[in-house]
N, C-alpha and C. Protein backbone atom coordinates (compact mmCIF):
# COMPACT_ATOMS: atom_id res chain seq x y z
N UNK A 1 0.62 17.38 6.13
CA UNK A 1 -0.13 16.13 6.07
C UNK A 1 -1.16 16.21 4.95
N UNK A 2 -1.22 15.47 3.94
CA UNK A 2 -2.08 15.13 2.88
C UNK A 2 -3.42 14.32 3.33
N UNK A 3 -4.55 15.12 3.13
CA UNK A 3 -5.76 14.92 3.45
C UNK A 3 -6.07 13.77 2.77
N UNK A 4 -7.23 13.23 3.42
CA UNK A 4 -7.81 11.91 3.04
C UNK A 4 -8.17 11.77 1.26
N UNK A 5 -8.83 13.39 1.31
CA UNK A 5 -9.52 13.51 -0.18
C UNK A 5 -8.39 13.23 -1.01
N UNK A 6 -7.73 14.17 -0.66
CA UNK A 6 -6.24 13.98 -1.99
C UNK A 6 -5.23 12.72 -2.24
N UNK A 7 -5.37 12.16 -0.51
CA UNK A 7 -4.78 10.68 -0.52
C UNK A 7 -5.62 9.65 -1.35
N UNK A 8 -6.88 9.87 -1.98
CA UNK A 8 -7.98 8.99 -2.19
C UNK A 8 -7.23 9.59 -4.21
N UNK A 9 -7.30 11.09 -4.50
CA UNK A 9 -7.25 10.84 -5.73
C UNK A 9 -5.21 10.86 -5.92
N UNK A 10 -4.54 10.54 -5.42
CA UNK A 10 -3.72 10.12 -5.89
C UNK A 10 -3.20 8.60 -5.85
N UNK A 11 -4.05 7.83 -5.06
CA UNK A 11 -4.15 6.37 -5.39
C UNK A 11 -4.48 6.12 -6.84
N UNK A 12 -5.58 6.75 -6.99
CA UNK A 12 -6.20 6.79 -8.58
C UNK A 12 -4.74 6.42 -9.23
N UNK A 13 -3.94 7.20 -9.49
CA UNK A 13 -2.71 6.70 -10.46
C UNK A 13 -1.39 6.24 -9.31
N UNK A 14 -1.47 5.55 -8.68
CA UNK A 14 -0.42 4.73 -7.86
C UNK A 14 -0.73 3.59 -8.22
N UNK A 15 0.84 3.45 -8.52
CA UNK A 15 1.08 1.49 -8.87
C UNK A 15 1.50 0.70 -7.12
N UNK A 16 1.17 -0.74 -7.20
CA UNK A 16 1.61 -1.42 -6.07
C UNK A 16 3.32 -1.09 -5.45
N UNK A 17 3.26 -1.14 -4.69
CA UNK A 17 4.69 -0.90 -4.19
C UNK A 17 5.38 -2.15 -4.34
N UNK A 18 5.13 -3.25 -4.48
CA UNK A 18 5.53 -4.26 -5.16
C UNK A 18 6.45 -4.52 -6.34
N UNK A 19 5.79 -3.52 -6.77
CA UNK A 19 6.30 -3.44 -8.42
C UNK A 19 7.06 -2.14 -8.91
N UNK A 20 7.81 -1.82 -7.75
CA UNK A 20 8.61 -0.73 -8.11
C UNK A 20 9.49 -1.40 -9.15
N UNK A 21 10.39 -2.72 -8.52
CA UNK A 21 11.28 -2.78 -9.27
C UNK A 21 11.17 -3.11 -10.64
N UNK A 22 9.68 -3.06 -11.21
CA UNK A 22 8.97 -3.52 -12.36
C UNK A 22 9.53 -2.12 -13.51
N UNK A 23 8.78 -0.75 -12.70
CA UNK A 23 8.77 0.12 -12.94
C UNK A 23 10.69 0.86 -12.76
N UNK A 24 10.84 0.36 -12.63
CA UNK A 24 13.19 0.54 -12.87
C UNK A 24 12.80 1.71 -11.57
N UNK A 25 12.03 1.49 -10.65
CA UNK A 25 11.91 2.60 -9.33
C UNK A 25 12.48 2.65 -7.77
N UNK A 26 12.81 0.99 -7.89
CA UNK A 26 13.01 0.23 -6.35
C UNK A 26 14.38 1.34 -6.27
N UNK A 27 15.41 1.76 -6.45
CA UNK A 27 16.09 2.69 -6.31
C UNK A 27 16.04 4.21 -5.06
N UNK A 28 14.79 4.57 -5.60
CA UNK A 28 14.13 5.92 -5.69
C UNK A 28 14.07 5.86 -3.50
N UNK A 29 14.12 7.37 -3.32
CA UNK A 29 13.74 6.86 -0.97
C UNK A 29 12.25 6.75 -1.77
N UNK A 30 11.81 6.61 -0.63
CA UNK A 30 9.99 6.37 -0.45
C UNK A 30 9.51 6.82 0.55
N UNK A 31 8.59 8.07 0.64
CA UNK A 31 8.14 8.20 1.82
C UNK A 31 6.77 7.27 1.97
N UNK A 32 6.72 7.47 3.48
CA UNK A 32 4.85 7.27 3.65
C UNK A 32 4.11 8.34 4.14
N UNK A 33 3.08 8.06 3.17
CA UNK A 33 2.47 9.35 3.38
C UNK A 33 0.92 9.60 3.70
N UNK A 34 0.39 8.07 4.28
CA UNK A 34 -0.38 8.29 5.25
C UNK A 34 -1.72 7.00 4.98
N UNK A 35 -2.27 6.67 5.30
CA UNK A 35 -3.34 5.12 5.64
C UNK A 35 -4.71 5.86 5.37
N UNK A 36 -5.44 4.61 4.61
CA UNK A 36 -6.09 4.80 3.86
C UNK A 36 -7.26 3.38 4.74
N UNK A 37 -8.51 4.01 5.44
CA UNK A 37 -9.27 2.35 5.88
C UNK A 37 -10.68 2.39 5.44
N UNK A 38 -11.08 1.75 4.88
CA UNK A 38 -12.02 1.46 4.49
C UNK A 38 -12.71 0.35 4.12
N UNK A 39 -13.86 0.30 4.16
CA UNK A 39 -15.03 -0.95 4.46
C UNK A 39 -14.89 -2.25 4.53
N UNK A 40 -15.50 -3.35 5.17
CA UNK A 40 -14.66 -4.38 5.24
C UNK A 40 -13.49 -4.82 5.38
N UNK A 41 -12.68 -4.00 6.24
CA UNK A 41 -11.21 -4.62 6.36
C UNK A 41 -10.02 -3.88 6.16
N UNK A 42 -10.45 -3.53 4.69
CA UNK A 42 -9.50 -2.75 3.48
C UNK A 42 -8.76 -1.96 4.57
N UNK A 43 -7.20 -1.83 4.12
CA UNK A 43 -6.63 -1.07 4.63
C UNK A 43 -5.41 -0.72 3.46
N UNK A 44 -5.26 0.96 2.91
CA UNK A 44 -4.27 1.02 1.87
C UNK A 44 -3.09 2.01 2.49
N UNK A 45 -2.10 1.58 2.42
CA UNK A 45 -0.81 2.65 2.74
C UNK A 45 -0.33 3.50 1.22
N UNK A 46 -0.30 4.47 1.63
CA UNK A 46 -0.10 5.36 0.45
C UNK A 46 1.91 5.61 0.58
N UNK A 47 2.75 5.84 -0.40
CA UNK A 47 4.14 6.21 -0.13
C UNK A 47 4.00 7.25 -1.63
N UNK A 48 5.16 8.06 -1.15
CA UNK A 48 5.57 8.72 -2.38
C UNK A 48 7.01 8.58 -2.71
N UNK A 49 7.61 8.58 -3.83
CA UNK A 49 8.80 8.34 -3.71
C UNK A 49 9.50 9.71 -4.65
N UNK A 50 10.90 9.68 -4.46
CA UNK A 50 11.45 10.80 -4.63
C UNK A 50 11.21 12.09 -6.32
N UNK A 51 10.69 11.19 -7.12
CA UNK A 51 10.49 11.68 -8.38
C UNK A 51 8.64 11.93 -8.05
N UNK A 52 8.11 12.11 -7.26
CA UNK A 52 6.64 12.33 -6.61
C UNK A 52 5.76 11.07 -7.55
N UNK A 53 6.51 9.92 -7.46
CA UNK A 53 5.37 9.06 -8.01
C UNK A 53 4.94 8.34 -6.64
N UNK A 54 3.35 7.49 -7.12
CA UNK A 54 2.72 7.38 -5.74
C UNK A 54 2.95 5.94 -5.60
N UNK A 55 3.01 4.99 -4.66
CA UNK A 55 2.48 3.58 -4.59
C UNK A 55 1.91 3.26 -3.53
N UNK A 56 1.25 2.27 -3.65
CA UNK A 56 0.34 1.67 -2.01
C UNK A 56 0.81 0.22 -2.27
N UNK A 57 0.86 -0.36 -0.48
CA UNK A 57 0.34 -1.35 -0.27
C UNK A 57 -0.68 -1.51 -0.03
N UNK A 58 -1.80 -3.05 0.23
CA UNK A 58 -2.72 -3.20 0.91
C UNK A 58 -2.68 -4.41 1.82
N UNK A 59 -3.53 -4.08 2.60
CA UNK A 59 -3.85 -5.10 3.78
C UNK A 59 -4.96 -4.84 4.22
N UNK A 60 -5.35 -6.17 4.92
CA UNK A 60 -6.57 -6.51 5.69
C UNK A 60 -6.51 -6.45 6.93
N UNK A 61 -7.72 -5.85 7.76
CA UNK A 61 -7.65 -6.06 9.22
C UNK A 61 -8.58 -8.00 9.25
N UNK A 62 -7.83 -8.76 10.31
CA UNK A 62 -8.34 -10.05 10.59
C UNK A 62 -9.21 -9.48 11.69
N UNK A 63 -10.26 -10.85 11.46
CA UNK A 63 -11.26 -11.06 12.39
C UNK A 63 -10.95 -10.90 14.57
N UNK A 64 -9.67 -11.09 14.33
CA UNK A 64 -8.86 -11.12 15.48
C UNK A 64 -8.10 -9.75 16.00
N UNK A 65 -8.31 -8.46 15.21
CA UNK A 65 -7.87 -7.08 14.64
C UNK A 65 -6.53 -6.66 14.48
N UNK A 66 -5.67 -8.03 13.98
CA UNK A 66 -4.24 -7.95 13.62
C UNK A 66 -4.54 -7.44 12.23
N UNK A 67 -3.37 -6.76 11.52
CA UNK A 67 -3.29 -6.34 9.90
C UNK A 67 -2.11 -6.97 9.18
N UNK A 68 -2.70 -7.59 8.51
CA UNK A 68 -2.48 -8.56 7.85
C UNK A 68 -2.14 -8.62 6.28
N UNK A 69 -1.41 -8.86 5.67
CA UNK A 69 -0.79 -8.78 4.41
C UNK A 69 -2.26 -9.06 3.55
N UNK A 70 -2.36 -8.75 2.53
CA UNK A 70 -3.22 -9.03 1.41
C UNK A 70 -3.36 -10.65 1.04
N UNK A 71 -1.74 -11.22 1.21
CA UNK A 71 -1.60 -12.72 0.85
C UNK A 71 -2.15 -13.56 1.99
N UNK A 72 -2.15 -12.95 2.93
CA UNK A 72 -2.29 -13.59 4.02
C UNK A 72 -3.41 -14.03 3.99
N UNK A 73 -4.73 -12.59 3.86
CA UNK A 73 -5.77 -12.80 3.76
C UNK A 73 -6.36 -13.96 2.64
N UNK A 74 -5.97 -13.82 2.01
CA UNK A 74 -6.63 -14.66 0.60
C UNK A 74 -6.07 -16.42 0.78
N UNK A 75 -4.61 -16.40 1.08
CA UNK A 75 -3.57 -17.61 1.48
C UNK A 75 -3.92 -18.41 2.37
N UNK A 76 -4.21 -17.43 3.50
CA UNK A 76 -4.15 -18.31 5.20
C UNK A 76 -2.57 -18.08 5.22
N UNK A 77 -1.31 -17.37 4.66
CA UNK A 77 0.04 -17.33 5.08
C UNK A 77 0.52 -16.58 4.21
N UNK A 78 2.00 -16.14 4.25
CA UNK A 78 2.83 -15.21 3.96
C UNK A 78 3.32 -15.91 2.74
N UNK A 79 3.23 -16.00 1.33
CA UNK A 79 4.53 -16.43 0.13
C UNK A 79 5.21 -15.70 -0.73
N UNK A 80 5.96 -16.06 -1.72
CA UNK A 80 6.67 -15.30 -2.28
C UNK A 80 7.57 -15.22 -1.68
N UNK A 81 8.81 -13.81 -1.58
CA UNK A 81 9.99 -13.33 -1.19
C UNK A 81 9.49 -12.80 0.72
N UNK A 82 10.68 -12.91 1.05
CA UNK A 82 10.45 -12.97 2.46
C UNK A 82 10.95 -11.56 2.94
């Protein structure tokens, strides 16, 4: 299990997991490799994928303490690809 500290500096160079297929990566397994929470809400998922590059999602915890997509938060709903 990869400690918080090291989960914190390998975000430093992680792209969105979004944008693998940006990066010619969507291919690659992906692990997860462990949650990231912090202040106000923030919540980051860390993955690694098979060539050890890093990506995160993010999300928000709601006022209601569901976790909630990033779009959601900002939107009020889910868009884009489903």
């Amino acid at each position: 299990m990869m400690t918080q500290e090291k989960m914190e500096e390998r975000l430093k160079s992680a792209y969105t997991y979004e944008n693998r297929a940006g990066h010619e990566k969507e291919h690659l397994e992906i692990e997860f490799v462990g949650r990231l929470v912090r202040p106000h809400g923030r919540i980051v998922d860390l993955y690694v994928d098979s060539e050890n590059g890093y990506w995160f999602k993010e999300f928000r915890q709601a006022q209601d303490g569901r976790i909630i997509t990033l779009e959601e938060a900002i939107f009020g709903r889910k868009i884009g690809k489903e």
